[in-house]
N, C-alpha and C. Protein backbone atom coordinates (compact mmCIF):
# COMPACT_ATOMS: atom_id res chain seq x y z
N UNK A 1 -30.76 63.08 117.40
CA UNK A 1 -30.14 62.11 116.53
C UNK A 1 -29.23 62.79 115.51
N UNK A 2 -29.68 63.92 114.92
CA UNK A 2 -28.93 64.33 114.05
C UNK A 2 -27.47 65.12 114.72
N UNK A 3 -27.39 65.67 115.60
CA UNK A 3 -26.58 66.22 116.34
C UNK A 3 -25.64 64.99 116.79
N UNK A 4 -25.80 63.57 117.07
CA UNK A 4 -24.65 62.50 117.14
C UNK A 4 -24.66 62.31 115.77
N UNK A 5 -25.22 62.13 114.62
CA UNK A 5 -24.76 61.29 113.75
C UNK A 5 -24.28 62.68 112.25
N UNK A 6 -24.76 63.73 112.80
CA UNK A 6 -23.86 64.20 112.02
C UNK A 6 -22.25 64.79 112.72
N UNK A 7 -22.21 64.73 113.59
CA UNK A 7 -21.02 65.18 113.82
C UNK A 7 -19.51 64.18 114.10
N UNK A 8 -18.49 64.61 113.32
CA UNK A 8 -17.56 63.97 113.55
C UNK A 8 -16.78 63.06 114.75
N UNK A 9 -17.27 63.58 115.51
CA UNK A 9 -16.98 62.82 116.80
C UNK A 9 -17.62 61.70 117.18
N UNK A 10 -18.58 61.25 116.13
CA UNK A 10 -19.53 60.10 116.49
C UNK A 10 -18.12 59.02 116.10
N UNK A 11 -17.35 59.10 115.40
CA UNK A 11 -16.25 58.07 115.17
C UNK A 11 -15.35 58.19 116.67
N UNK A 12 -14.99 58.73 117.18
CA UNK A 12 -14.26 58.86 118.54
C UNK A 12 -15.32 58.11 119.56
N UNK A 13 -16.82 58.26 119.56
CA UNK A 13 -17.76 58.06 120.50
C UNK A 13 -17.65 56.24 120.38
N UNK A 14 -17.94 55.70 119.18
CA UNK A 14 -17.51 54.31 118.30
C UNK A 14 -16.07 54.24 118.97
N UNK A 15 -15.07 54.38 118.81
CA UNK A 15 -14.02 53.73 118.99
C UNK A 15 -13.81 53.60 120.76
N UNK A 16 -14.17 54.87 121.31
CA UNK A 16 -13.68 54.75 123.11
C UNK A 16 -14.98 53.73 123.45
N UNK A 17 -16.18 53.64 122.84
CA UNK A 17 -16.91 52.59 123.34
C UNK A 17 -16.73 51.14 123.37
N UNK A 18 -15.85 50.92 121.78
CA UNK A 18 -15.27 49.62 121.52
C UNK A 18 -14.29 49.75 122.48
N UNK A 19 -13.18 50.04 123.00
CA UNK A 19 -12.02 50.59 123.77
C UNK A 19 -12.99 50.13 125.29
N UNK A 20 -13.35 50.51 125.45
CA UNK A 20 -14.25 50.61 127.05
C UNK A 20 -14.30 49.31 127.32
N UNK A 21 -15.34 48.58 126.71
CA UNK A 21 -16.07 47.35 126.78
C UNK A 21 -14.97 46.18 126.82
N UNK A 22 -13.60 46.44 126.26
CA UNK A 22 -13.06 45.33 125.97
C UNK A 22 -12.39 45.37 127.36
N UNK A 23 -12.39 46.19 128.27
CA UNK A 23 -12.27 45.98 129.80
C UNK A 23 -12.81 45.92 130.70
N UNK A 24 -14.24 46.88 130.49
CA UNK A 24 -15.53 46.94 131.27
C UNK A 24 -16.73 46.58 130.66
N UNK A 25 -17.00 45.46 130.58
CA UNK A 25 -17.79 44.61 129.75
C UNK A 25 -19.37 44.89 129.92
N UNK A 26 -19.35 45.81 130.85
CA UNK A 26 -20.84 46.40 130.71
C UNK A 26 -21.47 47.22 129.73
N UNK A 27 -20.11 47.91 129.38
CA UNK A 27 -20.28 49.24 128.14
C UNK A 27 -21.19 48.01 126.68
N UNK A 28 -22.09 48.80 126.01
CA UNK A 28 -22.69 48.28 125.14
C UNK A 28 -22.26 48.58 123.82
N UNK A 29 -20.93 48.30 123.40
CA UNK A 29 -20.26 48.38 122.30
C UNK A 29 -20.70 48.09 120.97
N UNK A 30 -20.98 46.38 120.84
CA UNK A 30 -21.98 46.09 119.95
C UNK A 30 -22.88 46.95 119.46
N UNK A 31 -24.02 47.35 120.25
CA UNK A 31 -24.86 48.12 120.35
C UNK A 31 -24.83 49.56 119.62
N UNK A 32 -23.55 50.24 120.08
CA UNK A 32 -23.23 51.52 119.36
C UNK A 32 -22.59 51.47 117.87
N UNK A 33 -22.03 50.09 117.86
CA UNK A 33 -21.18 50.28 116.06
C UNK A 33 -22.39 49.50 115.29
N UNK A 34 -23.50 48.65 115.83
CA UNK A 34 -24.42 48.46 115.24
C UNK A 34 -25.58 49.48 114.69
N UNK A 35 -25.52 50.46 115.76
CA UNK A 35 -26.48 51.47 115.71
C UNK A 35 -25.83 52.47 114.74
N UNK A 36 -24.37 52.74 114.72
CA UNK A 36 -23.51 53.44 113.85
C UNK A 36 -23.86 53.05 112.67
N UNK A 37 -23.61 51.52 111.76
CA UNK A 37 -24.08 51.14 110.73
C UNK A 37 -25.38 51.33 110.36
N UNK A 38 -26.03 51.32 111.13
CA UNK A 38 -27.46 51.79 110.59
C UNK A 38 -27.83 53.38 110.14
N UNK A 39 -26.83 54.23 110.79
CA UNK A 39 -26.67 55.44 110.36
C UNK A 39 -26.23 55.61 109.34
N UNK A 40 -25.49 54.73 109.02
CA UNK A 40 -24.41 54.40 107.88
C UNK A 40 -25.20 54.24 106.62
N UNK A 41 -25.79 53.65 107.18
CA UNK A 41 -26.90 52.53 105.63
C UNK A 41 -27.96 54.07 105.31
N UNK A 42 -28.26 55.36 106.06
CA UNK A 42 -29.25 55.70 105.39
C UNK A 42 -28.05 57.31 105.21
N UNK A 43 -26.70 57.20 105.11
CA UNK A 43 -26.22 58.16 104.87
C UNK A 43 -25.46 59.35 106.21
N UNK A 44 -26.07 59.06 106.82
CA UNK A 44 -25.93 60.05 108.13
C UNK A 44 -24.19 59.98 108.46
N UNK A 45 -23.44 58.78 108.10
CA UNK A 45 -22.38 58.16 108.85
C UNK A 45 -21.66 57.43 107.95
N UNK A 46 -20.28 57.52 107.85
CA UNK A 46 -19.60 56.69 107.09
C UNK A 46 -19.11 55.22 107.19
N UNK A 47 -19.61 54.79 106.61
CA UNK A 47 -19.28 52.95 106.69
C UNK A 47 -17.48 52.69 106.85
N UNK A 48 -16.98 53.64 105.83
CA UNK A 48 -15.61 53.08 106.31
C UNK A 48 -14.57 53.95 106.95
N UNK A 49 -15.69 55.08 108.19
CA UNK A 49 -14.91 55.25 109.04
C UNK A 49 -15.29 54.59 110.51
N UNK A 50 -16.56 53.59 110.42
CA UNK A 50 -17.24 53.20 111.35
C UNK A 50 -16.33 52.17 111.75
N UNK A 51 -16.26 51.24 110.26
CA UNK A 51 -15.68 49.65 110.65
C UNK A 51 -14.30 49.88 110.98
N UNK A 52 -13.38 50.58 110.51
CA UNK A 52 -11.56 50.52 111.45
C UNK A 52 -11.80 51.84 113.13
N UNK A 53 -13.07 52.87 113.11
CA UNK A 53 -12.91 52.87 114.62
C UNK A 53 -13.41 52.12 115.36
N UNK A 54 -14.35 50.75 115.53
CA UNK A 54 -15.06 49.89 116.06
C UNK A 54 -13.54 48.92 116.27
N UNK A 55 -13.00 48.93 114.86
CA UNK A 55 -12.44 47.66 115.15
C UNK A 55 -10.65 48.11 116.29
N UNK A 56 -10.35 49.19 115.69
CA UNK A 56 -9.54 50.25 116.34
C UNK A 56 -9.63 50.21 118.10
N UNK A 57 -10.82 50.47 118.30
CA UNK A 57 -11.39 50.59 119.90
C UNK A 57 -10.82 49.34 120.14
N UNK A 58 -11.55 48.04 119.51
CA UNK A 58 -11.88 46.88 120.51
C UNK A 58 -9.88 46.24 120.60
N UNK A 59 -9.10 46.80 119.37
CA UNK A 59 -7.55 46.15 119.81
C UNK A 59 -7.18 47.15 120.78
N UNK A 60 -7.59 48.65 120.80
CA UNK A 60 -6.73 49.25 122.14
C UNK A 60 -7.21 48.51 123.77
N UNK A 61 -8.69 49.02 123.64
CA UNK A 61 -9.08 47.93 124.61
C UNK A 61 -9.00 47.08 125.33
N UNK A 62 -8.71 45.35 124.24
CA UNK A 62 -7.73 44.59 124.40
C UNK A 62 -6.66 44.69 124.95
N UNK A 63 -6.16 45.80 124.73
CA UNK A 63 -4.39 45.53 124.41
C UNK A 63 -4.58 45.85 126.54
N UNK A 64 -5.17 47.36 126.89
CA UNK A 64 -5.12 47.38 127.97
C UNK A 64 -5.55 46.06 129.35
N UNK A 65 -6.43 45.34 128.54
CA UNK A 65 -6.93 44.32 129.47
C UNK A 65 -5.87 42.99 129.59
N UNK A 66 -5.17 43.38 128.08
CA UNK A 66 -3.83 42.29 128.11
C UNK A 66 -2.40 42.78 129.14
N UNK A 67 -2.45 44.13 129.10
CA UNK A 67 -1.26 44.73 129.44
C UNK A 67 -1.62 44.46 131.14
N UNK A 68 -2.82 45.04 131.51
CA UNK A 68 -3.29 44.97 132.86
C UNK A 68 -2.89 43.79 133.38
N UNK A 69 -3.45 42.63 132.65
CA UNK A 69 -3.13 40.74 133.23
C UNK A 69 -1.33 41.00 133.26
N UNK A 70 -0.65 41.47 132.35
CA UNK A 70 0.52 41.19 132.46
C UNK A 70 0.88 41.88 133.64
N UNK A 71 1.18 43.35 133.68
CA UNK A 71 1.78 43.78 134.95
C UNK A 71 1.09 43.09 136.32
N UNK A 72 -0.26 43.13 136.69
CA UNK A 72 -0.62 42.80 137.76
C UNK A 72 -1.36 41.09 138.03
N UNK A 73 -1.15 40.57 136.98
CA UNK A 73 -1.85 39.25 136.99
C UNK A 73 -2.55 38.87 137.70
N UNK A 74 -1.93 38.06 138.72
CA UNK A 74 -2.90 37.08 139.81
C UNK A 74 -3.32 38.32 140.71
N UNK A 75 -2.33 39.08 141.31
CA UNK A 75 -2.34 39.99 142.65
C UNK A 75 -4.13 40.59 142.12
N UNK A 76 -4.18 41.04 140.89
CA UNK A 76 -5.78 41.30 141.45
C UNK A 76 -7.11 40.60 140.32
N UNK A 77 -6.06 39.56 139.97
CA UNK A 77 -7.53 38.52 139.28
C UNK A 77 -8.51 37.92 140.56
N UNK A 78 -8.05 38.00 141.55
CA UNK A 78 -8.58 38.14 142.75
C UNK A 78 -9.95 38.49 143.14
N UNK A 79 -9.17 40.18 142.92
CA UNK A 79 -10.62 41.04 142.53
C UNK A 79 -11.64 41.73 141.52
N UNK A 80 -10.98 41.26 140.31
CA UNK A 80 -11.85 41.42 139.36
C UNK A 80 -12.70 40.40 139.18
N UNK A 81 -11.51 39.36 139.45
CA UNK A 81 -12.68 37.96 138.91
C UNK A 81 -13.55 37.16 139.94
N UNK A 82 -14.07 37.69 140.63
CA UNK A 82 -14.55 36.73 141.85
C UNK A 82 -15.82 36.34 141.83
N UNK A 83 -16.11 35.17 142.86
CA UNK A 83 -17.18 34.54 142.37
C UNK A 83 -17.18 34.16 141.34
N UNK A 84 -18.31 33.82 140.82
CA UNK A 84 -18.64 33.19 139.30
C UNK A 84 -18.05 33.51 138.18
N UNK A 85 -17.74 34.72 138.03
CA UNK A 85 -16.47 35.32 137.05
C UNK A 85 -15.74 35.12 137.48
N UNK A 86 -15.05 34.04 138.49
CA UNK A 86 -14.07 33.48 138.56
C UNK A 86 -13.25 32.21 137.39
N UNK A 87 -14.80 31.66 137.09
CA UNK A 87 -14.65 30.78 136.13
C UNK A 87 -14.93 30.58 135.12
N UNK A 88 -14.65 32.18 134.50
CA UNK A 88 -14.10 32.50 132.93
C UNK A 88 -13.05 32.71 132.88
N UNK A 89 -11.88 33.31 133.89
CA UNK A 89 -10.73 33.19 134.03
C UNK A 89 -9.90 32.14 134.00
N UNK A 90 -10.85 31.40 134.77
CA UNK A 90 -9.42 29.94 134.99
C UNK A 90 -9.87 28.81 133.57
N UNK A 91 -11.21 29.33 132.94
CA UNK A 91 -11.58 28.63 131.82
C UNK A 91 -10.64 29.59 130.74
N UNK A 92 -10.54 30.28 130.26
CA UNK A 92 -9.01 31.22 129.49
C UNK A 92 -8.02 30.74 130.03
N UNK A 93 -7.74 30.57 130.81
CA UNK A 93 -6.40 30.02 130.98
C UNK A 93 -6.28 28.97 130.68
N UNK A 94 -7.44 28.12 131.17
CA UNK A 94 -6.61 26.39 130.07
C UNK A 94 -7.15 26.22 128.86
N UNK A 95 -7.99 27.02 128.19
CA UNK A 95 -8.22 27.07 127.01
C UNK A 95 -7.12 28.14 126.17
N UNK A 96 -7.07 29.02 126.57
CA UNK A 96 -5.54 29.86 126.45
C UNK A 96 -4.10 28.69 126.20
N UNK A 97 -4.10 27.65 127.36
CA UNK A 97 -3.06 26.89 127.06
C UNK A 97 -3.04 25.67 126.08
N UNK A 98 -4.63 25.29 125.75
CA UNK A 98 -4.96 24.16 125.08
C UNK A 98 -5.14 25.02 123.01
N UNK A 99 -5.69 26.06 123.25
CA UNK A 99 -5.88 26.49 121.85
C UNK A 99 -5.52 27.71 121.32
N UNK A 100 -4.64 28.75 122.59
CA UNK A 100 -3.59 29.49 121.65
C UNK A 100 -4.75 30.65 121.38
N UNK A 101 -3.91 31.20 120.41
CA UNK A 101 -4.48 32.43 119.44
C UNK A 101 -6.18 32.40 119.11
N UNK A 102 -6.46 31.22 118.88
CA UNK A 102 -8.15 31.38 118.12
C UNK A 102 -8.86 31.37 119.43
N UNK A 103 -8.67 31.15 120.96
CA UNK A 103 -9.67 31.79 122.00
C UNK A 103 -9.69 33.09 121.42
N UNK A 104 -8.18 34.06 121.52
CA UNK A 104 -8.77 35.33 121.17
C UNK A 104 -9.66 35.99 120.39
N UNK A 105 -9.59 35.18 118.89
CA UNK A 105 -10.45 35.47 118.11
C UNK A 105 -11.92 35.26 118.26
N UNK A 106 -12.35 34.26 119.05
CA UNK A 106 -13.61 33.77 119.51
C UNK A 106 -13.93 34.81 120.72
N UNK A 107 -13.25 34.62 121.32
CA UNK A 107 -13.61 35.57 122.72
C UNK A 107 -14.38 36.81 122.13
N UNK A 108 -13.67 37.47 121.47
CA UNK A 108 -13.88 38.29 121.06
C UNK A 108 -15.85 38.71 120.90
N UNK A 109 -16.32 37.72 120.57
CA UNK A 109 -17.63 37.57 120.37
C UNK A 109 -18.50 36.94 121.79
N UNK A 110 -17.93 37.03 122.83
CA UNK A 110 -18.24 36.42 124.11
C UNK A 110 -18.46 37.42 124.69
N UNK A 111 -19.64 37.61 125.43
CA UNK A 111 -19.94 38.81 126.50
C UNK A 111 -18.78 38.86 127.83
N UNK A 112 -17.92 39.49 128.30
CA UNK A 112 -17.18 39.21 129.24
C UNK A 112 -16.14 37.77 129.23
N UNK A 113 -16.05 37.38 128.04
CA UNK A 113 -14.84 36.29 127.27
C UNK A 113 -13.81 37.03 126.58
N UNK A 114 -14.31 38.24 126.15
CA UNK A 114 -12.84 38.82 125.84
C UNK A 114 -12.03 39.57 126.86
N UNK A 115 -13.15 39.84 127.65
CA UNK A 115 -11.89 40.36 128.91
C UNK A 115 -11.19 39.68 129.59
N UNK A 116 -11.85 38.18 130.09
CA UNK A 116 -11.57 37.01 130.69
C UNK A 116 -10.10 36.50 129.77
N UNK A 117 -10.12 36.59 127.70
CA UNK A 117 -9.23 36.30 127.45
C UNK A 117 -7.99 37.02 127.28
N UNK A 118 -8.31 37.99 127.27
CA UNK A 118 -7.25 39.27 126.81
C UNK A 118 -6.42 39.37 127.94
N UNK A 119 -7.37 38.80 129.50
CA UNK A 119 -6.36 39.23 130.81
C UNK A 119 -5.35 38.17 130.62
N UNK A 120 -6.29 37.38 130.73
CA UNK A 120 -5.70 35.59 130.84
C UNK A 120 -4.50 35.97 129.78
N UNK A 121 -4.17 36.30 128.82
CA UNK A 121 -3.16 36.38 127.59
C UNK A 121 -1.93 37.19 128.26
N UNK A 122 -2.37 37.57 129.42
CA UNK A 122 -1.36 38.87 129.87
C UNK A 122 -0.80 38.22 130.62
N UNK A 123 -1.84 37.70 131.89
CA UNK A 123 -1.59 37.16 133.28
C UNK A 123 -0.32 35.85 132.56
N UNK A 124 -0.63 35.09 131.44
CA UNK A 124 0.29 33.71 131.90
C UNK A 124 1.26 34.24 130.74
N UNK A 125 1.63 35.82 130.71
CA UNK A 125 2.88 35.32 129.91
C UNK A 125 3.15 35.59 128.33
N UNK A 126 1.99 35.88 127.90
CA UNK A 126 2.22 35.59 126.43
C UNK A 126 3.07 36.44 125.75
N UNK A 127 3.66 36.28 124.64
CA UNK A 127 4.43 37.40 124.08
C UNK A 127 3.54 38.97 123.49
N UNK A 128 3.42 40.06 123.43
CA UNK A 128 2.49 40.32 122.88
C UNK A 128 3.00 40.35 121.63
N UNK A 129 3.86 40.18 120.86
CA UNK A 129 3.59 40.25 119.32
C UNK A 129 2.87 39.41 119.27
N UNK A 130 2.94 38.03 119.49
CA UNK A 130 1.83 36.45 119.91
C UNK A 130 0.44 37.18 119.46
N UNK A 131 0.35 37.98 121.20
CA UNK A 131 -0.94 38.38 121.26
C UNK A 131 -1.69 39.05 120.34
N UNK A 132 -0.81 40.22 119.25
CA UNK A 132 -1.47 41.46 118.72
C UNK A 132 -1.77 40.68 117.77
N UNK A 133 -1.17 39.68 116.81
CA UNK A 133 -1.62 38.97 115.95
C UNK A 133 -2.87 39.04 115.50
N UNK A 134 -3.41 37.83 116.57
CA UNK A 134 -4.27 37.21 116.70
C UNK A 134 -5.34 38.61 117.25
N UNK A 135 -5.15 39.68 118.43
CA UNK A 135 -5.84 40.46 118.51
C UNK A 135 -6.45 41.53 117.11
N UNK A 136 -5.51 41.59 116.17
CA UNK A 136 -5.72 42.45 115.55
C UNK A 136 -7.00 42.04 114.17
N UNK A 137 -6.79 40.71 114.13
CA UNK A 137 -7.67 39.71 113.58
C UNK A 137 -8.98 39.87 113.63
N UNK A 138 -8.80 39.80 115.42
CA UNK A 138 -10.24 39.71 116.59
C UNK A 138 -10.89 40.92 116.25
N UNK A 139 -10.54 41.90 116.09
CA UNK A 139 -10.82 43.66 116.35
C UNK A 139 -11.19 43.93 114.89
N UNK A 140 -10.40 43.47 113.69
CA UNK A 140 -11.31 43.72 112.37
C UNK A 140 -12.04 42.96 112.33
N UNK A 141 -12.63 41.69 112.49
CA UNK A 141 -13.49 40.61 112.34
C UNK A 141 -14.69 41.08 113.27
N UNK A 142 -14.48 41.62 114.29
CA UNK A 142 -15.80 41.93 115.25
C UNK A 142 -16.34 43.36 114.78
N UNK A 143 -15.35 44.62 114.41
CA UNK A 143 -15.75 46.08 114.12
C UNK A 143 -16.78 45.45 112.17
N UNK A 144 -15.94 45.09 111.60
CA UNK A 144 -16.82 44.61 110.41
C UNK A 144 -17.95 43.63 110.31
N UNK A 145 -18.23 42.89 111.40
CA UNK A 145 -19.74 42.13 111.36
C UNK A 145 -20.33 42.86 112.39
N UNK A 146 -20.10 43.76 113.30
CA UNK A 146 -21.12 44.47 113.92
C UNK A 146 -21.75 45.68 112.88
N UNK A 147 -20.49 46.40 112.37
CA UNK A 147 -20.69 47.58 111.83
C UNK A 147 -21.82 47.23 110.44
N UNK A 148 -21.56 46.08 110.01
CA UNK A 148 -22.33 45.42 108.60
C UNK A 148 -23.54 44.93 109.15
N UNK A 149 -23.20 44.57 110.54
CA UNK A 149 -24.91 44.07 110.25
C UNK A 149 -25.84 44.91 110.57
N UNK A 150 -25.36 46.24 111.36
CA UNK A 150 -26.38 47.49 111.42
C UNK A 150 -26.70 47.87 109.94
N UNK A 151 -25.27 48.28 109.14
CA UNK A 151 -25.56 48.87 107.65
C UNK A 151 -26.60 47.80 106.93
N UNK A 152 -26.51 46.60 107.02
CA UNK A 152 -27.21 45.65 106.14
C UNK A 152 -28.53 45.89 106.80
N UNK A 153 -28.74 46.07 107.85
CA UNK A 153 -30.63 45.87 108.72
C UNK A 153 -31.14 47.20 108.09
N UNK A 154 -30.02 48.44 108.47
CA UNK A 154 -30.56 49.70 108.28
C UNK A 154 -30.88 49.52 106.47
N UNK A 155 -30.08 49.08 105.69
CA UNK A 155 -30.42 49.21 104.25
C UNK A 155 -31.67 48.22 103.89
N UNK A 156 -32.00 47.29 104.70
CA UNK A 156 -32.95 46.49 104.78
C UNK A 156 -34.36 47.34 104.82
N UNK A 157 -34.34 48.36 106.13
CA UNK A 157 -35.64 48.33 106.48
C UNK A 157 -35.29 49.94 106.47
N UNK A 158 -35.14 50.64 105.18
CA UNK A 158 -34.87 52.06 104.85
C UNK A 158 -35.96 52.85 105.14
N UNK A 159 -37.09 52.88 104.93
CA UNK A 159 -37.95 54.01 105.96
C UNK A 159 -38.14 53.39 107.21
N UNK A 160 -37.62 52.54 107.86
CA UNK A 160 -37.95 52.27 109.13
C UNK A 160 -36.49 52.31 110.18
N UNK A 161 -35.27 53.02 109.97
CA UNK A 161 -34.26 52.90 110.52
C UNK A 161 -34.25 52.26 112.00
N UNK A 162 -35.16 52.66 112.79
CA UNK A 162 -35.40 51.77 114.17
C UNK A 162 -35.52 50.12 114.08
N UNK A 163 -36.47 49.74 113.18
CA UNK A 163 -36.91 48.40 112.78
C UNK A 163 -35.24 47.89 112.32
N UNK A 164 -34.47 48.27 111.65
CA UNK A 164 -33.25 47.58 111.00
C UNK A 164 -32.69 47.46 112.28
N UNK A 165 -32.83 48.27 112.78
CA UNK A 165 -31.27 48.31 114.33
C UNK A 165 -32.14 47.25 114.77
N UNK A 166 -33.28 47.17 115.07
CA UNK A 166 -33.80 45.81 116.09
C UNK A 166 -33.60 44.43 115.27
N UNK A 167 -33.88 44.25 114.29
CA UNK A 167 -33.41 43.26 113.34
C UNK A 167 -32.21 42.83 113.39
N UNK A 168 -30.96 43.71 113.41
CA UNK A 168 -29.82 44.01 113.46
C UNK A 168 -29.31 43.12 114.42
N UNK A 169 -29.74 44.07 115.55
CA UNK A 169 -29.41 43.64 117.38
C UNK A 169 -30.13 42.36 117.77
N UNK A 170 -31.52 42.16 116.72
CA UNK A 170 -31.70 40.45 117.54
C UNK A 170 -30.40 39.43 117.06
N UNK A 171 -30.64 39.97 115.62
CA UNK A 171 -29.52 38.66 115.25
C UNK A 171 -27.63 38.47 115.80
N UNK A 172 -27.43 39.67 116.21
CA UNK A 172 -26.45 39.45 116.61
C UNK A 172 -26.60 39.11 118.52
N UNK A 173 -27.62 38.70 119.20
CA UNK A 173 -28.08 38.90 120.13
C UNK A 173 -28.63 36.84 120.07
N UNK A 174 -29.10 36.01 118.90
CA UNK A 174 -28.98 35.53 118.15
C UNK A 174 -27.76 34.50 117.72
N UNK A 175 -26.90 35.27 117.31
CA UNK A 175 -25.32 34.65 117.53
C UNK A 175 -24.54 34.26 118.58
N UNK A 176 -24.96 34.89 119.85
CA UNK A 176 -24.49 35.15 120.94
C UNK A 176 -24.83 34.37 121.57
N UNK A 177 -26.38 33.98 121.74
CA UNK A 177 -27.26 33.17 122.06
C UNK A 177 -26.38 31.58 121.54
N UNK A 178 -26.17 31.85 120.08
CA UNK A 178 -26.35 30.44 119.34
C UNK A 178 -24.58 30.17 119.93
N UNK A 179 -23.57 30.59 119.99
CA UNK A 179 -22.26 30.29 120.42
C UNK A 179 -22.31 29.96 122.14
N UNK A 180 -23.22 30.67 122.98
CA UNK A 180 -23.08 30.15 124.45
C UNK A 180 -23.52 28.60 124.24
N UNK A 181 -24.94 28.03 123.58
CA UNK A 181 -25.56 27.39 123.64
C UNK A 181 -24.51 26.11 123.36
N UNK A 182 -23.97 26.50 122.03
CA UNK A 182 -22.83 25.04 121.89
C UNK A 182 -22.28 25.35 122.82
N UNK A 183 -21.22 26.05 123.39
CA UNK A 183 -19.98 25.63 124.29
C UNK A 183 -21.20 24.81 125.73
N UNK A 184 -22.10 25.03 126.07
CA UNK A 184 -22.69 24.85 126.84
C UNK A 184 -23.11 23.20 126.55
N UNK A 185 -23.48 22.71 125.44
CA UNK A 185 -23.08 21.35 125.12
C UNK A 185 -21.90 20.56 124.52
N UNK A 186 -21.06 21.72 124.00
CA UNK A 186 -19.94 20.65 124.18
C UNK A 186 -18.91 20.35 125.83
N UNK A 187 -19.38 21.61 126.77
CA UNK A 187 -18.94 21.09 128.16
C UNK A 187 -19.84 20.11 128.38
N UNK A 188 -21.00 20.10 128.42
CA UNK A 188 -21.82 19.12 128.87
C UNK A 188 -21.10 17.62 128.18
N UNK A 189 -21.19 17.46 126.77
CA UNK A 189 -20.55 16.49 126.17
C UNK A 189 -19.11 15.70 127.09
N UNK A 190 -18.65 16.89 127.06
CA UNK A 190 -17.21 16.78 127.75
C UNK A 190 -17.52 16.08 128.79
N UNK A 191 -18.04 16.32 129.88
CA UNK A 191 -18.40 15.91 131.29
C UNK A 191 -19.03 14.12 131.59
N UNK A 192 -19.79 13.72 130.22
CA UNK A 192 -19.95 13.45 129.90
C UNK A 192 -19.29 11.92 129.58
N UNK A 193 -17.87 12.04 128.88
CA UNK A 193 -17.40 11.06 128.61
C UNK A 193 -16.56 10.64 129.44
């Protein structure tokens, strides 16, 4: 532990993880700038070099999953998106066309919704100044409530640094939970009327 969190490169490790995830949505991004803040909260790690490389990562990231939709769009939404991740794509796209800029910002907090939106932003077109806007929004808003809510758990539960990160990670685990759950009744709603 001390060998990642004292060494400088733990900010590079934070940013290519945020960077990763916002294309390969398996990488556990969250996870690492949460766990970063908790390093943060008992000293090990700097709070304000955590929150602009978290948030840093997740617009380069972006930007590649936007740039990707643009040059190659449909030719291989094909094969990224198939099957059932088919229909987060074509759901970004008409939510992309119905609400603009604030999917991005939301996505952003969606397991495999920001890749779905960032492509979708590429694939139909968008301008990217349009895009960076609103991305750059997305990327400080997500690096500063991940990075805070590790520092806030870890300053919470100070001889117990493990206990804060789990505290930490339910609640944002929690949020995640609580945002699928509405869209999940307001489609239902939708269907509905």
């Amino acid at each position: 532990m001390n060998a990642v969190s004292g060494s400088p490169w733990t900010y590079g490790i934070v940013f290519g993880i945020a960077a990763l995830d916002a294309f390969f949505p398996l990488v556990p991004s969250e996870t690492v700038v949460i766990a970063a803040g908790v390093l943060a909260s008992s000293g090990d790690l700097r709070l304000e070099l955590i929150l602009p490389a978290a948030a840093a990562g997740a617009v380069v990231g972006d930007n590649v999953s936007f740039w990707v939709g643009r040059t190659l769009g449909e030719r291989i939404a094909d094969r990224l998106f198939t099957g059932n991740r088919r229909k987060y794509l074509d759901y970004a796209h008409r939510t992309l066309e119905e609400r603009g800029g604030y999917l991005i910002v939301i996505a952003r907090f969606i397991p495999g919704g920001r890749t779905a939106a960032t492509f979708a932003a590429g694939s139909l077109g968008w301008a990217w100044t349009r895009f960076i806007k609103f991305d750059l929004a997305a990327g400080a808003i997500w690096g500063s409530y991940a990075g805070l809510l590790g520092y806030f758990g870890g300053k919470t539960f100070k001889d117990s640094p493990f206990k804060g990160f789990l505290v930490a990670f339910g609640i944002a685990l929690a949020i995640t939970f609580g945002v699928e759950v509405y869209r999940w009744f307001r489609k239902r709603a939708a269907t509905q009327s």
